[in-house]
Each structure stands twice: as C-alpha cells, then as structure tokens.
PDB file of N, CA and C in Angstrom:
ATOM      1  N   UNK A   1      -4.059  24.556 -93.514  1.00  0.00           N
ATOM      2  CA  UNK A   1      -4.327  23.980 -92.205  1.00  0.00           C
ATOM      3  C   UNK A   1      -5.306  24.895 -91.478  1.00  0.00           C
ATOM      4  N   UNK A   2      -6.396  23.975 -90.775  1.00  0.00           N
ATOM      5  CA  UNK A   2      -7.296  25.035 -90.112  1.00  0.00           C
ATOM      6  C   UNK A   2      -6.925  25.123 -88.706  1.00  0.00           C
ATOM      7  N   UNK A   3      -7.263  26.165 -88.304  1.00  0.00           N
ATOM      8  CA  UNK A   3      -6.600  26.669 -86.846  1.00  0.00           C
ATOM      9  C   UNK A   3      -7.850  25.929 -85.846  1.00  0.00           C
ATOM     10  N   UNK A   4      -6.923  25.852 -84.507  1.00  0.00           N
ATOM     11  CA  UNK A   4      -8.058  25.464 -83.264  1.00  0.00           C
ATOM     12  C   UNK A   4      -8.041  26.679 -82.018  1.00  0.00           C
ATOM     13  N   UNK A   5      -9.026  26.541 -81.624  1.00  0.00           N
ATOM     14  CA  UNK A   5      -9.432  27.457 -80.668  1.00  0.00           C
ATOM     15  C   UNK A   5      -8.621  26.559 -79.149  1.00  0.00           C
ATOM     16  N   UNK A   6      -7.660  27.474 -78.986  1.00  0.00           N
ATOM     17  CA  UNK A   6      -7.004  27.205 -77.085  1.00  0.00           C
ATOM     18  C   UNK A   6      -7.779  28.139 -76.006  1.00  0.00           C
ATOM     19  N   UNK A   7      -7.694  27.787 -74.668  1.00  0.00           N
ATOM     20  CA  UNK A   7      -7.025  28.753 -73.885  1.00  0.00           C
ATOM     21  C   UNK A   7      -5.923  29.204 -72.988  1.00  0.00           C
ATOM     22  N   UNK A   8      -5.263  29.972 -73.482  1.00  0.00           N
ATOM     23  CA  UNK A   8      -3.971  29.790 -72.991  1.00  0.00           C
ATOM     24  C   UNK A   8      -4.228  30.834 -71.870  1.00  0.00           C
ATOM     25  N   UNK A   9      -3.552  30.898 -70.859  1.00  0.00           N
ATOM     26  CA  UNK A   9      -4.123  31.629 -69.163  1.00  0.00           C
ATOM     27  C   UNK A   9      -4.798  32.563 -69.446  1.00  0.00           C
ATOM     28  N   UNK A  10      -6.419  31.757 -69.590  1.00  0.00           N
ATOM     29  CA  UNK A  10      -7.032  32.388 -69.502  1.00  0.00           C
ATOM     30  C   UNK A  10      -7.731  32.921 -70.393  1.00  0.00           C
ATOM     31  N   UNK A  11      -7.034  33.521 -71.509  1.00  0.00           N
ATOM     32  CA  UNK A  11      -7.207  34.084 -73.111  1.00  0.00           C
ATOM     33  C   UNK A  11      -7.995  32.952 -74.046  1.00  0.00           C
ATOM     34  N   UNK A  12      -8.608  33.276 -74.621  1.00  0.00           N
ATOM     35  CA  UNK A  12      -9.022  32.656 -76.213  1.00  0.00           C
ATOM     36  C   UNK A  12      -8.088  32.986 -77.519  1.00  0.00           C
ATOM     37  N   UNK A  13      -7.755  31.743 -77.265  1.00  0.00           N
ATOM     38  CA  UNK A  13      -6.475  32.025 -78.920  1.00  0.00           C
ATOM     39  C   UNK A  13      -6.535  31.216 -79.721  1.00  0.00           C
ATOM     40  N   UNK A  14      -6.468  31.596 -81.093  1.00  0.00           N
ATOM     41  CA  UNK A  14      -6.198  31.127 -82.093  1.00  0.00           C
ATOM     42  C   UNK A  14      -4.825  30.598 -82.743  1.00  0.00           C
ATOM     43  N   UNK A  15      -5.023  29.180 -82.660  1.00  0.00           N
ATOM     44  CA  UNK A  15      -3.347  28.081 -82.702  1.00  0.00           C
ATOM     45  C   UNK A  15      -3.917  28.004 -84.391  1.00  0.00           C
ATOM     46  N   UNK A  16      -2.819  28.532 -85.217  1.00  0.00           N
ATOM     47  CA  UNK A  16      -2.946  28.419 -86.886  1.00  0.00           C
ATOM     48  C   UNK A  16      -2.015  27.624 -87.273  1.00  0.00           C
ATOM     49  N   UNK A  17      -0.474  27.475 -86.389  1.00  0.00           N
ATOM     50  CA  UNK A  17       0.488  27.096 -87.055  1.00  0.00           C
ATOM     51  C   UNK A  17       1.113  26.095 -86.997  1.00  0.00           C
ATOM     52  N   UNK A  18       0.736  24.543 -86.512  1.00  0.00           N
ATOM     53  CA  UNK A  18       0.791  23.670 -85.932  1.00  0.00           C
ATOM     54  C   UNK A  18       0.287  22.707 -85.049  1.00  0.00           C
ATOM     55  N   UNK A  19       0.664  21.903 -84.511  1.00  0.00           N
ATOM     56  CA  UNK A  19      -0.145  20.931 -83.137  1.00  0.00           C
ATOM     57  C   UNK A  19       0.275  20.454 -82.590  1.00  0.00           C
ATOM     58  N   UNK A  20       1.434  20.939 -81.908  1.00  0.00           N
ATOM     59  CA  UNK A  20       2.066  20.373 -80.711  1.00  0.00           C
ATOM     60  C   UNK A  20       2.596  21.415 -79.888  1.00  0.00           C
ATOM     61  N   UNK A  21       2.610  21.364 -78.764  1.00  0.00           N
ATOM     62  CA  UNK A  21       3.088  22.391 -77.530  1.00  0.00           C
ATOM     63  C   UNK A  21       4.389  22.845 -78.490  1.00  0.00           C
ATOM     64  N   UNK A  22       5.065  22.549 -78.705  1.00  0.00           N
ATOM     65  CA  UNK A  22       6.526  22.803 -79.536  1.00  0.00           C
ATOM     66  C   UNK A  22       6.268  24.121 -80.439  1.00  0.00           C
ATOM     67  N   UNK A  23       5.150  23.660 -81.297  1.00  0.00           N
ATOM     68  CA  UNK A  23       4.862  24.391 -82.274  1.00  0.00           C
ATOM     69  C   UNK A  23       3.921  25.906 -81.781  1.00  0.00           C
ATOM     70  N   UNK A  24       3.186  25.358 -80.740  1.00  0.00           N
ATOM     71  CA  UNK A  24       2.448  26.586 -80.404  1.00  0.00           C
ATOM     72  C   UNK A  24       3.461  27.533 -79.635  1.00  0.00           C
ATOM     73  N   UNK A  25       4.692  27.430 -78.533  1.00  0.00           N
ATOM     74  CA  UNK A  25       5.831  28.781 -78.264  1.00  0.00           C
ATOM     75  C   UNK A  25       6.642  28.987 -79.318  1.00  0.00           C
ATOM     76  N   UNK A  26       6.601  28.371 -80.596  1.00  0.00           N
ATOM     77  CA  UNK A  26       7.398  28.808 -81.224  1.00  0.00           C
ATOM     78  C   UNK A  26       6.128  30.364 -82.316  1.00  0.00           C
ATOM     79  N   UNK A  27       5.085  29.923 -82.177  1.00  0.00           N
ATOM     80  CA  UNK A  27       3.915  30.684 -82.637  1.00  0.00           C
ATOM     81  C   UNK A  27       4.179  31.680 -82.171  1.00  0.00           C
ATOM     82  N   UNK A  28       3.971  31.605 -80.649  1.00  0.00           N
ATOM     83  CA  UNK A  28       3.684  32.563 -79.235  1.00  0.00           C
ATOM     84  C   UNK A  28       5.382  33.080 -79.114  1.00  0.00           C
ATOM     85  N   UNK A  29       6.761  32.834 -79.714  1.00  0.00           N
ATOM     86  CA  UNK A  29       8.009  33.724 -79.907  1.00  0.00           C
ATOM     87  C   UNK A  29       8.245  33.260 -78.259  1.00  0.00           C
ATOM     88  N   UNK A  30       8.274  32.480 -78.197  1.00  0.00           N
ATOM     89  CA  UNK A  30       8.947  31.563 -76.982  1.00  0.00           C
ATOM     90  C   UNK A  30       9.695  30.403 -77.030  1.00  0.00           C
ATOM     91  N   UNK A  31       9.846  29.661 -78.171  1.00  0.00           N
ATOM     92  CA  UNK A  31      10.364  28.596 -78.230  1.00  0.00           C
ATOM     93  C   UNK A  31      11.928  29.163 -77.928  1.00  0.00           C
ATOM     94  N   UNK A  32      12.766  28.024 -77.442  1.00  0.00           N
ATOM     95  CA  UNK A  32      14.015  28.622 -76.917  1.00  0.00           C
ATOM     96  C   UNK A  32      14.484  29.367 -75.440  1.00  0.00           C
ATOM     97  N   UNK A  33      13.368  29.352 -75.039  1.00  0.00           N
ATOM     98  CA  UNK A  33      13.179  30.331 -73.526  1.00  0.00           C
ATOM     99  C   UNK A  33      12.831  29.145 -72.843  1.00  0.00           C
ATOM    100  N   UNK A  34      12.947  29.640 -71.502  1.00  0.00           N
ATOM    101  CA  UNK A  34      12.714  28.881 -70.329  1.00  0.00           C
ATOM    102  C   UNK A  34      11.582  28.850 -69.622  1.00  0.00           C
ATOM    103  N   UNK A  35      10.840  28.131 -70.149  1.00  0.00           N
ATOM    104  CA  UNK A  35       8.827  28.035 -69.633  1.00  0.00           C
ATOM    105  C   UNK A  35       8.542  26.828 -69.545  1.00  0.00           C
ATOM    106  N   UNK A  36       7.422  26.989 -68.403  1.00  0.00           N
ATOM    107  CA  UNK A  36       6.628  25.681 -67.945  1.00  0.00           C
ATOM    108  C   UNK A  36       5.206  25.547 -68.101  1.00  0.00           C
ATOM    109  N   UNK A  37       4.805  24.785 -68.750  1.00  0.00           N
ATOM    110  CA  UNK A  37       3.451  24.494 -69.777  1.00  0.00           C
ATOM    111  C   UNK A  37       2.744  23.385 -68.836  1.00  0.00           C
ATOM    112  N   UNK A  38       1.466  24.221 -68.532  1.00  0.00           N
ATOM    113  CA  UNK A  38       0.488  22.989 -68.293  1.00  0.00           C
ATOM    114  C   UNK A  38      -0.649  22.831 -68.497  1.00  0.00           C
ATOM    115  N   UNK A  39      -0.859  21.492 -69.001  1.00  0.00           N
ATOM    116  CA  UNK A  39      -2.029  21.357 -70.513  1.00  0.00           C
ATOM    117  C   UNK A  39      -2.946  20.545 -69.598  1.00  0.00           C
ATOM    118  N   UNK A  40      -4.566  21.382 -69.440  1.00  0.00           N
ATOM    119  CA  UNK A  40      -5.679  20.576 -68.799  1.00  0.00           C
ATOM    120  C   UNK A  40      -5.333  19.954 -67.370  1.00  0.00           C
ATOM    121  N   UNK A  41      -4.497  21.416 -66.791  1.00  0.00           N
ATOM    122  CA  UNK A  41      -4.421  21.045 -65.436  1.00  0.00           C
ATOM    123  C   UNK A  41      -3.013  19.518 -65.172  1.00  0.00           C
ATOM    124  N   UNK A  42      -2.159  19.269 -66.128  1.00  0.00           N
ATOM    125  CA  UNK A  42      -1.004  18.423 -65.740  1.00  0.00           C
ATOM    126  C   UNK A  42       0.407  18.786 -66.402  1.00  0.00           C
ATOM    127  N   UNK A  43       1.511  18.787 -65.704  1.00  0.00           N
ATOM    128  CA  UNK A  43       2.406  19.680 -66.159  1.00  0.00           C
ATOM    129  C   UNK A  43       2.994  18.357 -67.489  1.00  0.00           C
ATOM    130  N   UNK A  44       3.520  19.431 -68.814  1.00  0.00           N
ATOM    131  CA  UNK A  44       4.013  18.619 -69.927  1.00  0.00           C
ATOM    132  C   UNK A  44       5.747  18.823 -69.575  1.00  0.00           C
ATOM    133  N   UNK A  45       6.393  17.715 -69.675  1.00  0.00           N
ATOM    134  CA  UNK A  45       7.573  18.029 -69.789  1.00  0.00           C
ATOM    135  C   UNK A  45       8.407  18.415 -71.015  1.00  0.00           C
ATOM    136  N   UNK A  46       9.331  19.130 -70.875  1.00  0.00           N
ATOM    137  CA  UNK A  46      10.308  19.647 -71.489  1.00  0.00           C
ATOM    138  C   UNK A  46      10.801  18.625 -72.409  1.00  0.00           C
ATOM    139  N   UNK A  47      10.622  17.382 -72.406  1.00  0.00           N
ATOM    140  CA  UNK A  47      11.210  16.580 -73.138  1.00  0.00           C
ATOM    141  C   UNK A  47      10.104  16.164 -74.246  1.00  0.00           C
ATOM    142  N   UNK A  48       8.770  16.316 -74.037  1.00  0.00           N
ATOM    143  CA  UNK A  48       7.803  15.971 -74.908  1.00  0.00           C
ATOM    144  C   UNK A  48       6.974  17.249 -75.409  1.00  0.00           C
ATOM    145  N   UNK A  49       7.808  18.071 -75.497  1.00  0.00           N
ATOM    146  CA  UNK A  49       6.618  19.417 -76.238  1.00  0.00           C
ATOM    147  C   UNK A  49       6.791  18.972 -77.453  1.00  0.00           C
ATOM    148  N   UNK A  50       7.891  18.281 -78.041  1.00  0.00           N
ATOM    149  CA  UNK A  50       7.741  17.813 -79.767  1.00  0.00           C
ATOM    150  C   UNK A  50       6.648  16.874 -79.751  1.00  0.00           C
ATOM    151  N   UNK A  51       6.504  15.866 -79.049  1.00  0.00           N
ATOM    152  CA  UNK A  51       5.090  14.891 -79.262  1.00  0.00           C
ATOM    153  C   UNK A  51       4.278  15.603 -78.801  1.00  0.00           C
ATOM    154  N   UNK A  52       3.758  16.415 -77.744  1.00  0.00           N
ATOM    155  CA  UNK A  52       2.246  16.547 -77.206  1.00  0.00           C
ATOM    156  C   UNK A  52       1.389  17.731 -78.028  1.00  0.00           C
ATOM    157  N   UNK A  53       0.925  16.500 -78.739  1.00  0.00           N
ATOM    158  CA  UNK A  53      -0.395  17.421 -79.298  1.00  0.00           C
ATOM    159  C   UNK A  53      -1.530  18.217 -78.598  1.00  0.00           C
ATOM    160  N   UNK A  54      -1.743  19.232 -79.313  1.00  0.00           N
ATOM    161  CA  UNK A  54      -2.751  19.717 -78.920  1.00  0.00           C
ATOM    162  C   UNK A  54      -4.068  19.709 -78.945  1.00  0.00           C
ATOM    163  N   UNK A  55      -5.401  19.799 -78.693  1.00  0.00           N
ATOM    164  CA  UNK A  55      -6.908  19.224 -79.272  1.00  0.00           C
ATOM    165  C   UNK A  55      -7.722  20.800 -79.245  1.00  0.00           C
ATOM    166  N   UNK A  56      -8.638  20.874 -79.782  1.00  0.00           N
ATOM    167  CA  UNK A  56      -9.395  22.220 -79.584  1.00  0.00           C
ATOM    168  C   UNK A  56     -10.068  22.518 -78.315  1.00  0.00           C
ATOM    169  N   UNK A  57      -9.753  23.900 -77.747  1.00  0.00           N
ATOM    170  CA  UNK A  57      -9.901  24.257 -76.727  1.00  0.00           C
ATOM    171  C   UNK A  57      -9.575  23.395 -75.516  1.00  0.00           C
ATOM    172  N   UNK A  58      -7.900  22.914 -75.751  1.00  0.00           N
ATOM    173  CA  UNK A  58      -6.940  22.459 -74.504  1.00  0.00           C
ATOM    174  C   UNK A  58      -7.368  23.598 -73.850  1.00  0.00           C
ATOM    175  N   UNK A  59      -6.853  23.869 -72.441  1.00  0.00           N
ATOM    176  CA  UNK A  59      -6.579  24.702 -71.177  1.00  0.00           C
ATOM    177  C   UNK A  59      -5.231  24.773 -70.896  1.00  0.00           C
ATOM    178  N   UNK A  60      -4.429  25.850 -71.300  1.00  0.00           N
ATOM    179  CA  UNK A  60      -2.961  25.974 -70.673  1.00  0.00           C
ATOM    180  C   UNK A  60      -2.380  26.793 -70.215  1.00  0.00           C
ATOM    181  N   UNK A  61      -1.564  26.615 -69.549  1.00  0.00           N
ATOM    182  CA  UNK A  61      -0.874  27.607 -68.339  1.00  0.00           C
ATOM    183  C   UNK A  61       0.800  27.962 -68.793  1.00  0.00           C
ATOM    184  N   UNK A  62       1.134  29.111 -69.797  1.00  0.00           N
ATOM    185  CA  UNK A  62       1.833  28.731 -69.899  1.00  0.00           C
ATOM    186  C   UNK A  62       3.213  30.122 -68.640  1.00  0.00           C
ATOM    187  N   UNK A  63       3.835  29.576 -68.316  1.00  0.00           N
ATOM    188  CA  UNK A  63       4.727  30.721 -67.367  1.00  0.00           C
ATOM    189  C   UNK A  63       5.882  30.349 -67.952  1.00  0.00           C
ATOM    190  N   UNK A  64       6.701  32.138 -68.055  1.00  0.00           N
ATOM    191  CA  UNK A  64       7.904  32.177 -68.368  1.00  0.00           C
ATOM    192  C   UNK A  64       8.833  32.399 -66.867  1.00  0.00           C
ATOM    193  N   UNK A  65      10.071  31.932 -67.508  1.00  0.00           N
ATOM    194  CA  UNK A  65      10.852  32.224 -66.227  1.00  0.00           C
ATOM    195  C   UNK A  65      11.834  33.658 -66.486  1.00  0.00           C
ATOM    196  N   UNK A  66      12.137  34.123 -65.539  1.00  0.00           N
ATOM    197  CA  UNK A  66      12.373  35.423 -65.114  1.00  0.00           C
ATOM    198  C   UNK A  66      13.740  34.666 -64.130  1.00  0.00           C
ATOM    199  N   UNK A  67      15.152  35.608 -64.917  1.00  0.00           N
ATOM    200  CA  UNK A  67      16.307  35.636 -63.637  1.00  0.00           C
ATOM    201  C   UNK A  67      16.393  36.570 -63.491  1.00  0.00           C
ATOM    202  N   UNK A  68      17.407  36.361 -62.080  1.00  0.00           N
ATOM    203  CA  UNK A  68      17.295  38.191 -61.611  1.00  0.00           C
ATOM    204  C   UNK A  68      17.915  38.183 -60.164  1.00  0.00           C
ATOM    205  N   UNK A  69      18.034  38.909 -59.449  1.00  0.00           N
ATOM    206  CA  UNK A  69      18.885  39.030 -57.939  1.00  0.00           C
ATOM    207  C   UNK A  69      19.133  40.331 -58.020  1.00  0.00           C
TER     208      UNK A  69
END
C-alpha cells in the first residue's frame, strides 16, 4: 500500500497504514483515547472514524483530551 501525504496540525505526515480516520490514531498510538478530529475544517464524529476516509493532503486537527482538577 502506498502512503498519502496529510497535514495533521500543521505537520506534514506520512499516513502508510490505512485510510480512514480510525486507522490513522491507531498509526498516531491514539486509537482508544479521547480525541476530537477535524478533517478540512468540519468536525468528524466519533461514530464515523471507521467510515471516513481519508484523501491526500486532508487538513486535520487532531486534539487530545486531558483530565485533571
């Protein structure tokens, strides 16, 4: 499989291991955590990171969440 060029905040990265938001935090050692992804400026929900593919050089935002008090 050939890889596509993202940018994820900001960065130039190389997505090798898949094509779907799902597949790219599980790349990035996030899948399972609590983050909010947004692809070309519109937020993806939590319920569709298994369908939403990705295209070369998407734009994404991705933020982890942080607890704490």
């Amino acid at each position: 499989m050939t890889g596509m060029n993202l940018i994820i905040n900001g960065e130039n990265f190389d997505f090798s291991e898949g094509k779907t938001v799902r597949q790219l935090l599980t790349q990035l050692q996030l899948a399972g955590h609590p983050v909010a992804v947004e692809r070309n400026g519109n937020l993806v929900p939590h319920s569709t990171f298994d369908q939403t593919e990705l295209n070369e050089r998407d734009s994404l935002e991705i933020v982890t969440l942080v607890g704490g008090g």
